[in-house]
PDB file of N, CA and C in Angstrom:
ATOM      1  N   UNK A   1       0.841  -1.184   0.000  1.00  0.00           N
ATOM      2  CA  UNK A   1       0.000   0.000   0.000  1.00  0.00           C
ATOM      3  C   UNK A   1       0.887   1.249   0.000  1.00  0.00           C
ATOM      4  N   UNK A   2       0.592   2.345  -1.240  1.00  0.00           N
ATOM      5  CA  UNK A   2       1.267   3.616  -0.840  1.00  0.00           C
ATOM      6  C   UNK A   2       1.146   4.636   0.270  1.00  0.00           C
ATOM      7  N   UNK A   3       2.261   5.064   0.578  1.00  0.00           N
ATOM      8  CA  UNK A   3       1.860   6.102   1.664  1.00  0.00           C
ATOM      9  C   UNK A   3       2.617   7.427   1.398  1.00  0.00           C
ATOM     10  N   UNK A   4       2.800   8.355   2.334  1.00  0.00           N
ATOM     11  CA  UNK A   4       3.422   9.658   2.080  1.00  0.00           C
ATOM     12  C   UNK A   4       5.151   9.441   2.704  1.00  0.00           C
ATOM     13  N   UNK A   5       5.940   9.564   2.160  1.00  0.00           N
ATOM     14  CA  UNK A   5       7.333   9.514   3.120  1.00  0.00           C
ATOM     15  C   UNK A   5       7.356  10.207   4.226  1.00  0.00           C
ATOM     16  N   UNK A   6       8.175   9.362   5.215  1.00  0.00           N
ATOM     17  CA  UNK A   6       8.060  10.233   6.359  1.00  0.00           C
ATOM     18  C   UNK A   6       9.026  11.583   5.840  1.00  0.00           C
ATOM     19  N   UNK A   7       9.423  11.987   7.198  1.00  0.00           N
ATOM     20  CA  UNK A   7      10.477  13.275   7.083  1.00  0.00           C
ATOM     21  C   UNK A   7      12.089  12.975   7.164  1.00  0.00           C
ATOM     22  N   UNK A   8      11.995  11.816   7.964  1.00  0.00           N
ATOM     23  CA  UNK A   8      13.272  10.906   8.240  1.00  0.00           C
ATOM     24  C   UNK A   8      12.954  10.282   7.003  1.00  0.00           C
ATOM     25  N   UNK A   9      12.763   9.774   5.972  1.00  0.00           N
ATOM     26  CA  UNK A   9      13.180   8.997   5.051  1.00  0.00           C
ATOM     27  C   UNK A   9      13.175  10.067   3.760  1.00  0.00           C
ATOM     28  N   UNK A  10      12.398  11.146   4.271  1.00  0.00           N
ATOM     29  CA  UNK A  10      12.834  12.415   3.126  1.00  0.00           C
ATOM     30  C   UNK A  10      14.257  13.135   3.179  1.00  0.00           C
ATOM     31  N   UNK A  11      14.443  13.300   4.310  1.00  0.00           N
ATOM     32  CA  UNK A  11      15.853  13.505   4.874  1.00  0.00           C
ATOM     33  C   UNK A  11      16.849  12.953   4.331  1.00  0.00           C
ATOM     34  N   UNK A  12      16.935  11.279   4.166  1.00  0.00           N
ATOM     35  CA  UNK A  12      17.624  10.651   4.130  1.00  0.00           C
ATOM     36  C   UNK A  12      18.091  10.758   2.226  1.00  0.00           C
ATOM     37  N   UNK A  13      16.649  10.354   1.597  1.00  0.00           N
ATOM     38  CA  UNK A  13      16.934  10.695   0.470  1.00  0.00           C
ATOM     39  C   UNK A  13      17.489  12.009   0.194  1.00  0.00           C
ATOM     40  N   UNK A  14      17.327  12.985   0.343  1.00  0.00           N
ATOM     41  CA  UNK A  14      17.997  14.222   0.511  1.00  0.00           C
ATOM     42  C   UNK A  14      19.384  14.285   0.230  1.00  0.00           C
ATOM     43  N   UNK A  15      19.990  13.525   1.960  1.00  0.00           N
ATOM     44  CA  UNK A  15      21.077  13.546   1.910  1.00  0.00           C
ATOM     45  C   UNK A  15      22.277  12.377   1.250  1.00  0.00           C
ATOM     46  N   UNK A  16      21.329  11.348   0.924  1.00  0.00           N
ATOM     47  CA  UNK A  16      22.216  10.180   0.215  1.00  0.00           C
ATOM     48  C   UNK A  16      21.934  11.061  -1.854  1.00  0.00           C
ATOM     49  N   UNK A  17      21.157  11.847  -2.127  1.00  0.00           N
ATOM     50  CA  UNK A  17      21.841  13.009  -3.210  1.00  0.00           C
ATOM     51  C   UNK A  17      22.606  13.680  -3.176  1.00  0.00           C
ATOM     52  N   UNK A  18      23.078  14.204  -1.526  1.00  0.00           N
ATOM     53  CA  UNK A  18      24.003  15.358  -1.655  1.00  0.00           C
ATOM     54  C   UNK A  18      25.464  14.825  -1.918  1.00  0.00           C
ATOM     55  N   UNK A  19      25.202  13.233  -1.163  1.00  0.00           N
ATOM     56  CA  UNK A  19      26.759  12.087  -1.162  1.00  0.00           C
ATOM     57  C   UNK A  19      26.930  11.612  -2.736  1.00  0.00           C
ATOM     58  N   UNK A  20      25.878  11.936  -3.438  1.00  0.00           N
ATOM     59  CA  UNK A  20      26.298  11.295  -4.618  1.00  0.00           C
ATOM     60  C   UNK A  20      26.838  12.146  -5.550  1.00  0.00           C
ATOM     61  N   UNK A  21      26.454  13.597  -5.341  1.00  0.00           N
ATOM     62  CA  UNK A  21      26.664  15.020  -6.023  1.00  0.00           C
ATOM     63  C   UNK A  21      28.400  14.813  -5.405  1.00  0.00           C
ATOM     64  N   UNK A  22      28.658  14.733  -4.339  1.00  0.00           N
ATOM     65  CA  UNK A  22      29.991  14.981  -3.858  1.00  0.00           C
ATOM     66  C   UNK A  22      31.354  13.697  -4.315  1.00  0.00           C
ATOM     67  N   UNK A  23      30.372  12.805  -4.467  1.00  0.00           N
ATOM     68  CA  UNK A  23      31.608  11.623  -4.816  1.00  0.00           C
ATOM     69  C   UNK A  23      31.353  11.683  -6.591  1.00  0.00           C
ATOM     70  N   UNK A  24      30.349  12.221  -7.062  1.00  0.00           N
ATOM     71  CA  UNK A  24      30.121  12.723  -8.512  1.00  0.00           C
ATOM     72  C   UNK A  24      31.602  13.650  -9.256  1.00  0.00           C
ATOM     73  N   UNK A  25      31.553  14.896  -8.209  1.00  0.00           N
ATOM     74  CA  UNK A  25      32.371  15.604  -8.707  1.00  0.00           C
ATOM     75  C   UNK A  25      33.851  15.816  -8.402  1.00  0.00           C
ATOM     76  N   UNK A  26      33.695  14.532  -7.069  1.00  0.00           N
ATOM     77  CA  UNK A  26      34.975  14.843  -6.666  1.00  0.00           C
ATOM     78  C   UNK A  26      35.379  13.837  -7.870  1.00  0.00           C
ATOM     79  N   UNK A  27      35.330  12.756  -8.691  1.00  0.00           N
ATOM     80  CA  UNK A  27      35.643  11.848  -9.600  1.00  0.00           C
ATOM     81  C   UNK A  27      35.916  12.761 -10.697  1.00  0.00           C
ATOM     82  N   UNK A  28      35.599  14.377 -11.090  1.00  0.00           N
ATOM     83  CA  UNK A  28      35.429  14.779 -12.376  1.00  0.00           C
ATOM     84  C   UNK A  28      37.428  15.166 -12.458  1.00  0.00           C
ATOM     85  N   UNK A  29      38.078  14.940 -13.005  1.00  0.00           N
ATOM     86  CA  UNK A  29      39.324  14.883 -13.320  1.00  0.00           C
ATOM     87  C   UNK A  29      40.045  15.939 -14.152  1.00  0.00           C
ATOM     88  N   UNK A  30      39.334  16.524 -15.352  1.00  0.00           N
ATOM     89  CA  UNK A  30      39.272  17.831 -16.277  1.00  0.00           C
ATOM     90  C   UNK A  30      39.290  18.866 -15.577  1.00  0.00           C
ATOM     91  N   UNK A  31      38.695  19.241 -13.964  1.00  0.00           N
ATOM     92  CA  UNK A  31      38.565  20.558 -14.224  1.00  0.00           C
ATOM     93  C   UNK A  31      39.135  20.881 -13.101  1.00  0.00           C
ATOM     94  N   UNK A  32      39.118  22.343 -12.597  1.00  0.00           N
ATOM     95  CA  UNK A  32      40.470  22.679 -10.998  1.00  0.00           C
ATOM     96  C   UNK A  32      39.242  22.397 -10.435  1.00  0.00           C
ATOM     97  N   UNK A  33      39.576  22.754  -8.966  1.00  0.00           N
ATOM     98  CA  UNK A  33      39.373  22.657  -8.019  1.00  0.00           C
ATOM     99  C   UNK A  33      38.444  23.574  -7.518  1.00  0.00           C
ATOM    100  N   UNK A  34      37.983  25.099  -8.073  1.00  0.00           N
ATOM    101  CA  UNK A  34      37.239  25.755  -7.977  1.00  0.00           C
ATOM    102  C   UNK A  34      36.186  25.690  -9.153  1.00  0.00           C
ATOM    103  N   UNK A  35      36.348  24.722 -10.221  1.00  0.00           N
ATOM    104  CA  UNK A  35      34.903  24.736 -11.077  1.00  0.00           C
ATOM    105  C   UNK A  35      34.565  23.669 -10.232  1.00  0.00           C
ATOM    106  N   UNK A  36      35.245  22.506  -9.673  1.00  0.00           N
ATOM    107  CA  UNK A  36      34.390  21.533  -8.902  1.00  0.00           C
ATOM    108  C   UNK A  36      33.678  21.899  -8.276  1.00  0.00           C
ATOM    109  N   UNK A  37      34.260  22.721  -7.246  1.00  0.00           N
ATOM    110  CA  UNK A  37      32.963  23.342  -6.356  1.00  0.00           C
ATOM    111  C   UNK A  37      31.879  24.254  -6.993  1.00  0.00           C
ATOM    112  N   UNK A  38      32.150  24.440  -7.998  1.00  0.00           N
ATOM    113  CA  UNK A  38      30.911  25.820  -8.247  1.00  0.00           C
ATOM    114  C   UNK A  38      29.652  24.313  -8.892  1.00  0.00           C
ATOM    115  N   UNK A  39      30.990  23.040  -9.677  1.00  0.00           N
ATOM    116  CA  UNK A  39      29.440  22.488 -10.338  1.00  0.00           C
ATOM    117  C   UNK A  39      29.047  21.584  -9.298  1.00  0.00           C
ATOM    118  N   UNK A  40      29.323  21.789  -8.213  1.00  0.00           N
ATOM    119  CA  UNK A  40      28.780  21.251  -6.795  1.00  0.00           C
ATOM    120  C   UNK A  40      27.539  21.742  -5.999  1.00  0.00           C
ATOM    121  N   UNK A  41      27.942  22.925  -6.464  1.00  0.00           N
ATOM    122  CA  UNK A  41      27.507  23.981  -6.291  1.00  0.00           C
ATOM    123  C   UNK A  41      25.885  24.269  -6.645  1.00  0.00           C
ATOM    124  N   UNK A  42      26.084  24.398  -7.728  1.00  0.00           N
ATOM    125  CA  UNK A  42      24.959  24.400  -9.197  1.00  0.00           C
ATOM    126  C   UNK A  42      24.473  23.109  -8.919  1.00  0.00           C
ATOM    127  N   UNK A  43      25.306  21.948  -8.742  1.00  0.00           N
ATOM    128  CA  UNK A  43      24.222  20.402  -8.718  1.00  0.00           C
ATOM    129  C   UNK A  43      23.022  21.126  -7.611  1.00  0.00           C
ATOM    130  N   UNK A  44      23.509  21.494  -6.300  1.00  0.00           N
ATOM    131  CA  UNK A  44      23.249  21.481  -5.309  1.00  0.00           C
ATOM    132  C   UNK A  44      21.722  22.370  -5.511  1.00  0.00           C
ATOM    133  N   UNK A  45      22.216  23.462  -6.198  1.00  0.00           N
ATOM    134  CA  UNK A  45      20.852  24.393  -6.289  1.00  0.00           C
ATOM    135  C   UNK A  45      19.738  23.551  -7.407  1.00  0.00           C
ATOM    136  N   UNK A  46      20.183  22.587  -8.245  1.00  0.00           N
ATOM    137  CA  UNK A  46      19.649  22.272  -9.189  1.00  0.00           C
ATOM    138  C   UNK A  46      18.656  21.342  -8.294  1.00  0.00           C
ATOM    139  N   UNK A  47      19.267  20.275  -7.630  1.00  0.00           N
ATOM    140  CA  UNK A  47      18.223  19.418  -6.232  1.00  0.00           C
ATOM    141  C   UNK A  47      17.199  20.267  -5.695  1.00  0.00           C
ATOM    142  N   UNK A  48      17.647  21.563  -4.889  1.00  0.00           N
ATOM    143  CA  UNK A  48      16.539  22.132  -4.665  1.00  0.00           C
ATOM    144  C   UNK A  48      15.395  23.103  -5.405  1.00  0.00           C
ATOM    145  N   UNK A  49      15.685  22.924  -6.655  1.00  0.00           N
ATOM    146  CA  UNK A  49      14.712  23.842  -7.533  1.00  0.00           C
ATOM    147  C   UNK A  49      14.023  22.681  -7.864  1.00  0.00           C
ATOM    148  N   UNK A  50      14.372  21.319  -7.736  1.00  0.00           N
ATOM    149  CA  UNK A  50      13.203  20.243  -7.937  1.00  0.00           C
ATOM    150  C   UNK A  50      13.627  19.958  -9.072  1.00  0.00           C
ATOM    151  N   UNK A  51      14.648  19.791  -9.709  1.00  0.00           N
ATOM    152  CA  UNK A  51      15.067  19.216 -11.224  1.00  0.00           C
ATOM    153  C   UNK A  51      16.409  18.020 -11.071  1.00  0.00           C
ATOM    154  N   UNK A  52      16.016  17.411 -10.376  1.00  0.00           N
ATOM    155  CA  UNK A  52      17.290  16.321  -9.909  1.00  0.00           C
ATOM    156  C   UNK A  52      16.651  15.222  -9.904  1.00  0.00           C
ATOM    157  N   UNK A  53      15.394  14.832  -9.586  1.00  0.00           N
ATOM    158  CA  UNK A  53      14.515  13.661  -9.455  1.00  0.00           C
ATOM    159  C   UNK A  53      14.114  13.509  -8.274  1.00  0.00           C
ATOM    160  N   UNK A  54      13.933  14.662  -7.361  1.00  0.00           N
ATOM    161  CA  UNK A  54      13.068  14.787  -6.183  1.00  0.00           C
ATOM    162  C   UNK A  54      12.388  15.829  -6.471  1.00  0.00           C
ATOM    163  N   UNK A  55      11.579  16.118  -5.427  1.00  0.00           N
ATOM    164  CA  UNK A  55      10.386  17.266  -5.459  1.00  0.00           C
ATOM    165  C   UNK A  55      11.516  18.421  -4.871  1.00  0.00           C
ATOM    166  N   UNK A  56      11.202  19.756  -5.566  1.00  0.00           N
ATOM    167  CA  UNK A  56      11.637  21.299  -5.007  1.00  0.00           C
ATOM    168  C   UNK A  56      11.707  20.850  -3.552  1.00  0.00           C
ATOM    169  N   UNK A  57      12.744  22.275  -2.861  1.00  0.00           N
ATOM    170  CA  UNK A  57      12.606  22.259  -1.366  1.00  0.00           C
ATOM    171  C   UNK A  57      12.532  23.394  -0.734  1.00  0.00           C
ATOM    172  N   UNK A  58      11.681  23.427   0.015  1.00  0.00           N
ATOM    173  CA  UNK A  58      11.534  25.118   0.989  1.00  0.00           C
ATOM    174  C   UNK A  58      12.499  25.424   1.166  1.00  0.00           C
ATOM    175  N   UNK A  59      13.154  26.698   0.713  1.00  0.00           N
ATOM    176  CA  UNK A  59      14.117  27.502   1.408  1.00  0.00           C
ATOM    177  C   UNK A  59      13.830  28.593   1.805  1.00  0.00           C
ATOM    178  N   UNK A  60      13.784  28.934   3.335  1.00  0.00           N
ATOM    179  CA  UNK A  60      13.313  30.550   3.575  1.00  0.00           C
ATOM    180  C   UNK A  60      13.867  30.518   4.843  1.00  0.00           C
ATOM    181  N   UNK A  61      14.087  31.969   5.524  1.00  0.00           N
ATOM    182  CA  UNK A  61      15.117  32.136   6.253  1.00  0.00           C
ATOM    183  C   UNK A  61      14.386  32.170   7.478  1.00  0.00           C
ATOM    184  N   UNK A  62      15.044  31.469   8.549  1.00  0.00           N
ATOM    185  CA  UNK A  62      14.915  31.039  10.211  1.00  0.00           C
ATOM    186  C   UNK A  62      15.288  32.447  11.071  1.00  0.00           C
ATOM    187  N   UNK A  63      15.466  33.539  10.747  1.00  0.00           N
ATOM    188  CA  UNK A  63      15.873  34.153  12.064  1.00  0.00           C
ATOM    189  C   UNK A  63      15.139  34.072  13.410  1.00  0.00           C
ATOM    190  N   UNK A  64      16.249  34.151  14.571  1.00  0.00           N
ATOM    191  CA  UNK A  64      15.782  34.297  15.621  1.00  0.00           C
ATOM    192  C   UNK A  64      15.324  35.264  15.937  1.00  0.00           C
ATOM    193  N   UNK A  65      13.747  35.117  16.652  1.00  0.00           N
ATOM    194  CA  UNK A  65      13.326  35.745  17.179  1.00  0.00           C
ATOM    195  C   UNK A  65      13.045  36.943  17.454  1.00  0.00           C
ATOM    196  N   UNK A  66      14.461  37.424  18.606  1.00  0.00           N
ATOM    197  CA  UNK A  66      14.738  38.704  18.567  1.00  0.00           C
ATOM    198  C   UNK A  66      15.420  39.471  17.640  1.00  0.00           C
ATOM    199  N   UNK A  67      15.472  38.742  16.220  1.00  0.00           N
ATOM    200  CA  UNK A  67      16.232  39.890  15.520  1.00  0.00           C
ATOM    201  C   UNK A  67      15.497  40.522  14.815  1.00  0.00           C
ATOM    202  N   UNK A  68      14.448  40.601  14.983  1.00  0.00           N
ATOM    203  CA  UNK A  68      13.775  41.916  13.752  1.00  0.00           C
ATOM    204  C   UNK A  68      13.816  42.809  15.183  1.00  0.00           C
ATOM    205  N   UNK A  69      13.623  42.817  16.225  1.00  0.00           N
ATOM    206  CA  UNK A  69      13.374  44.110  17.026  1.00  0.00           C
ATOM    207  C   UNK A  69      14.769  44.758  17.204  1.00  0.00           C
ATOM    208  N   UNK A  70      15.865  43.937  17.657  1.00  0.00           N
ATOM    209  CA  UNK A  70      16.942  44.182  17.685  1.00  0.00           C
ATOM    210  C   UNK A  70      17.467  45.030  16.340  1.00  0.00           C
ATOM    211  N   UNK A  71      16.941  44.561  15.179  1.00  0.00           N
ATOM    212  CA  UNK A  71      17.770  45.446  13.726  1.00  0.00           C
ATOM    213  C   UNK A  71      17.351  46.889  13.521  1.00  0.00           C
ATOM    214  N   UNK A  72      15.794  46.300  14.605  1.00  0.00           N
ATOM    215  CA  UNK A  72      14.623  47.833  14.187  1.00  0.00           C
ATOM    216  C   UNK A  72      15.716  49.202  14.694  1.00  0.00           C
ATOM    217  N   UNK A  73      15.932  48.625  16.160  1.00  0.00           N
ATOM    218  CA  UNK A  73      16.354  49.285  16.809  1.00  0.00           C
ATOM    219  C   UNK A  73      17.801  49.972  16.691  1.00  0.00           C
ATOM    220  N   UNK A  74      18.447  48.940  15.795  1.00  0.00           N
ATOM    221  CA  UNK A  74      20.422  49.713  15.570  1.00  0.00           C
ATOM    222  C   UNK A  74      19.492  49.929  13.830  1.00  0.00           C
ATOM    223  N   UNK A  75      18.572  50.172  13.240  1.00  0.00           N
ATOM    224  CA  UNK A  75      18.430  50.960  12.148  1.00  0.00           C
ATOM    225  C   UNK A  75      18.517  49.977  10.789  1.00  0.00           C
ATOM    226  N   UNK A  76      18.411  48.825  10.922  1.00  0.00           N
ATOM    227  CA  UNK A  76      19.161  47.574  10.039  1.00  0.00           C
ATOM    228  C   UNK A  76      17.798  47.169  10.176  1.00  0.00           C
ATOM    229  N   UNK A  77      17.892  46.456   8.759  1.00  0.00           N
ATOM    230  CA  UNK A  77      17.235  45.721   7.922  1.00  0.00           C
ATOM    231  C   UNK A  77      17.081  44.476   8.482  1.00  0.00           C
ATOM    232  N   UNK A  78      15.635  43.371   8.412  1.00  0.00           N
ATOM    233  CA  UNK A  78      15.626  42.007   8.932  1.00  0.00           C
ATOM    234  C   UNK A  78      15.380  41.704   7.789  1.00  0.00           C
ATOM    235  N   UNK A  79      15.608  40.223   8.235  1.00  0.00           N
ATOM    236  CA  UNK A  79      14.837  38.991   7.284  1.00  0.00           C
ATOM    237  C   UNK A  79      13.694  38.916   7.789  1.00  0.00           C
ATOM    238  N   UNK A  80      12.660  37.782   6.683  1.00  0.00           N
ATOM    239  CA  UNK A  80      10.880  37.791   6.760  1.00  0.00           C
ATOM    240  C   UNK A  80      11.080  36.807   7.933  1.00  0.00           C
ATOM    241  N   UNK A  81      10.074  36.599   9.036  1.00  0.00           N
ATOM    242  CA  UNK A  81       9.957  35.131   9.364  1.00  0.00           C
ATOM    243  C   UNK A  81       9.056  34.347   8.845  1.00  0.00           C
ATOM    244  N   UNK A  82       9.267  33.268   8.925  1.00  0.00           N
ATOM    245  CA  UNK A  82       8.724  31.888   8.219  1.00  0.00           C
ATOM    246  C   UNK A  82       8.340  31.453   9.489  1.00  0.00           C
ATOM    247  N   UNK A  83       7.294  31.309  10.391  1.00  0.00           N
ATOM    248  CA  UNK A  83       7.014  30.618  11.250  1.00  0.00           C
ATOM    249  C   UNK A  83       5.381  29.335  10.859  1.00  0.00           C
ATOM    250  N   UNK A  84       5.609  29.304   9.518  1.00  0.00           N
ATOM    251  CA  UNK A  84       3.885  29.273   9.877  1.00  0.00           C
ATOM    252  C   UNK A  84       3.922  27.525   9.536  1.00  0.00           C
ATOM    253  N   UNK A  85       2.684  27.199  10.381  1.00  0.00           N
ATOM    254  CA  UNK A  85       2.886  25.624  10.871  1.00  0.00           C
ATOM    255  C   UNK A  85       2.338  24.290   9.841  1.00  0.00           C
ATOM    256  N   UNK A  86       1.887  25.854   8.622  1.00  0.00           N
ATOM    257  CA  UNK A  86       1.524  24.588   7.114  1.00  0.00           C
ATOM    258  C   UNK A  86       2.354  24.115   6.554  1.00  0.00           C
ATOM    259  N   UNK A  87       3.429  24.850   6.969  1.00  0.00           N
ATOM    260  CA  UNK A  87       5.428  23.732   6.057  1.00  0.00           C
ATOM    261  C   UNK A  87       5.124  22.672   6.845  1.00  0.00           C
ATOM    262  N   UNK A  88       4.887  21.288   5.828  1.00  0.00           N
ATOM    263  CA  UNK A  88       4.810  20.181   6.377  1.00  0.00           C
ATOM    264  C   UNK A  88       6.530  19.232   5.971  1.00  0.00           C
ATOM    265  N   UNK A  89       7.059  18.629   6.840  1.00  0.00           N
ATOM    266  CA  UNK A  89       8.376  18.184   6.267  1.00  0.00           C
ATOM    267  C   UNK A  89       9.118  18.647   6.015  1.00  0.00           C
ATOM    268  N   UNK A  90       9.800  20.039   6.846  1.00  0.00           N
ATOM    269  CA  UNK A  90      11.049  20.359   6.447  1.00  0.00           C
ATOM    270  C   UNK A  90      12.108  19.804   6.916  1.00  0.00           C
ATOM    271  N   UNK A  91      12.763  19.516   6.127  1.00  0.00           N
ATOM    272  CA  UNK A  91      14.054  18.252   6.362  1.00  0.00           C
ATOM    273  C   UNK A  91      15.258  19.031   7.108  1.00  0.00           C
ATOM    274  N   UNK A  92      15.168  20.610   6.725  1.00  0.00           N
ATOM    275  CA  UNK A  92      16.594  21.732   7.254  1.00  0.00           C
ATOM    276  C   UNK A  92      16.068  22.010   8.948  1.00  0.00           C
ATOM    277  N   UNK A  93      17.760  22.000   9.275  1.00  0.00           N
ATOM    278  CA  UNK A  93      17.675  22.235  10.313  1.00  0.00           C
ATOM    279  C   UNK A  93      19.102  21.673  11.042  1.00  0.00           C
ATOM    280  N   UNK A  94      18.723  20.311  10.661  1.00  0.00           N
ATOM    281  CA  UNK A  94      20.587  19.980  11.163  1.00  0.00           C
ATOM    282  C   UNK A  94      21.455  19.045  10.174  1.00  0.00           C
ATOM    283  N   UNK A  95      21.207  19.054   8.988  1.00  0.00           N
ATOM    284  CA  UNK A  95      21.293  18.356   7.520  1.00  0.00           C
ATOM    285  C   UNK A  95      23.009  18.386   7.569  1.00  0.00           C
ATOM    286  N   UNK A  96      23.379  19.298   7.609  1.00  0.00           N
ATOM    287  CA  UNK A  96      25.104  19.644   8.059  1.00  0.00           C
ATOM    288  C   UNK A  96      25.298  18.419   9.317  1.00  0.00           C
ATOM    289  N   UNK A  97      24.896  18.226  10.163  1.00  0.00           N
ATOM    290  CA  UNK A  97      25.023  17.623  11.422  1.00  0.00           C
ATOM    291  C   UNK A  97      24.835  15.606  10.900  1.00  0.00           C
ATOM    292  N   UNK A  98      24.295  15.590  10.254  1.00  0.00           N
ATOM    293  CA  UNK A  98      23.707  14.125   9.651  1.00  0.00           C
ATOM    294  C   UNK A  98      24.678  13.946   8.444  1.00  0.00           C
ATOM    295  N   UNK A  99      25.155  14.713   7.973  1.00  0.00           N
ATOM    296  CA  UNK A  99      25.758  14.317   6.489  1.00  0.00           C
ATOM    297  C   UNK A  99      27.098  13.542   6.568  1.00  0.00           C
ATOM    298  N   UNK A 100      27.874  13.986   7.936  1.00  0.00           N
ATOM    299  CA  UNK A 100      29.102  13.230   7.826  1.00  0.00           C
ATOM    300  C   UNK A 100      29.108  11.540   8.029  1.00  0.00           C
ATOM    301  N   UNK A 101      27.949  11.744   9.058  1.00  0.00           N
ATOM    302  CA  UNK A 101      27.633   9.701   9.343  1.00  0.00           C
ATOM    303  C   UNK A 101      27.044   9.152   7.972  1.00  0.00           C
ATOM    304  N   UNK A 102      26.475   9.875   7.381  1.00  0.00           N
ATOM    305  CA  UNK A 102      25.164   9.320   6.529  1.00  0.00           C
ATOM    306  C   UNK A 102      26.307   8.625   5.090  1.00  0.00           C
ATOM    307  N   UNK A 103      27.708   9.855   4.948  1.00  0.00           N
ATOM    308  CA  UNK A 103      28.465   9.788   4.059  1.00  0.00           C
ATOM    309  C   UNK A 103      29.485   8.725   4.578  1.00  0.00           C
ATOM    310  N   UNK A 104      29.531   8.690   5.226  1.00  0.00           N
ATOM    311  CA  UNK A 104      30.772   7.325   5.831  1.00  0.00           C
ATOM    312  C   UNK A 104      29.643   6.498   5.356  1.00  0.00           C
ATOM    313  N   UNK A 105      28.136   5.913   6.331  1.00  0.00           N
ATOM    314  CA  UNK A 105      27.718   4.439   5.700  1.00  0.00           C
ATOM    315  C   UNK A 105      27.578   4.412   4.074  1.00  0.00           C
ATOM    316  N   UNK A 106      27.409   5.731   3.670  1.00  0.00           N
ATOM    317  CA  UNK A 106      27.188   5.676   1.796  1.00  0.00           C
ATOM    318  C   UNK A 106      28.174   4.618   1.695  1.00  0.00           C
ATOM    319  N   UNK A 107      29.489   5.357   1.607  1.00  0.00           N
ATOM    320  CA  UNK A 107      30.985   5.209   1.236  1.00  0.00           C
ATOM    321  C   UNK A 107      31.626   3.637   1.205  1.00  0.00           C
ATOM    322  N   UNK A 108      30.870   3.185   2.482  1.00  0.00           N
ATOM    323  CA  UNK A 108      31.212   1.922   3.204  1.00  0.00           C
ATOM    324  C   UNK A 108      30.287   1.185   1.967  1.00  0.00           C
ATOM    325  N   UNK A 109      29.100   1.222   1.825  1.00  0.00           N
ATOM    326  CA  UNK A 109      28.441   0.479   0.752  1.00  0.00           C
ATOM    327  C   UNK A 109      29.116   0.613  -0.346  1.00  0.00           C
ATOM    328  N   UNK A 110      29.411   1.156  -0.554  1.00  0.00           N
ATOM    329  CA  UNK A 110      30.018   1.574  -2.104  1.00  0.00           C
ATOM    330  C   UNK A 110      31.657   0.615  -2.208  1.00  0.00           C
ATOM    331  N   UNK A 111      31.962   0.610  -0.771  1.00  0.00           N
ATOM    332  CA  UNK A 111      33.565  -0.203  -1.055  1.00  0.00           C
ATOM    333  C   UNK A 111      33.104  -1.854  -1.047  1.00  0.00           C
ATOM    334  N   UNK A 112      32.020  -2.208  -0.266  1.00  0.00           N
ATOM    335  CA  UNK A 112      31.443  -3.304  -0.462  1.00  0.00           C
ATOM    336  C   UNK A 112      31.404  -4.149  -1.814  1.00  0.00           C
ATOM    337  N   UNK A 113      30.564  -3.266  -2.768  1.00  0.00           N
ATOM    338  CA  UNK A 113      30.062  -4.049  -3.887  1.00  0.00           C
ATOM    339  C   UNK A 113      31.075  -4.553  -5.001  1.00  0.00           C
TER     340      UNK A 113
END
């Protein structure tokens, strides 16, 4: 029976694309070291505009709290907040924090086969 993915298995797919974008380009041999990263780069934005073979992904900015009163006040500009509780499944948040384990078990499969 179909169902909806959770958030942990959206996550996951997520981040087993970002391991494949990275062992993708680190393999590319032709080019320096700074087009790697830019087409790392570009893969990266290309995943989240939804043209990679997953669905688009919310990106909008988290500030804390107190910083729109705080900017009001030294004369500076805020960001919008995004608080509202219809984003269902956002995977951001600690994606940096998950990627280094997630990329070791990739890696480990990959020396396996």
């Amino acid at each position: 029976m179909s169902r909806e993915y959770t958030t942990e298995e959206v996550r996951e797919k997520f981040l087993k694309h970002i391991i494949n974008l990275t062992t993708c380009w680190n393999g590319v041999k032709e080019r320096t070291c700074l087009e790697k990263l830019e087409g790392l780069a570009f893969s990266i934005l290309v995943l989240l505009d939804g043209e990679a073979g997953l669905p688009g992904f919310i990106v909008a900015p988290a500030p804390h709290e107190d910083d729109k009163e705080y900017l009001k006040k030294q004369n500076e500009n805020w960001f919008p907040e995004n608080n509202k509780p219809s984003i269902n499944c956002n995977i951001t948040g600690y994606l940096h924090e998950l990627f280094p384990d997630l990329n070791r078990e990739e890696k480990m499969k990959c020396l396996k086969l």
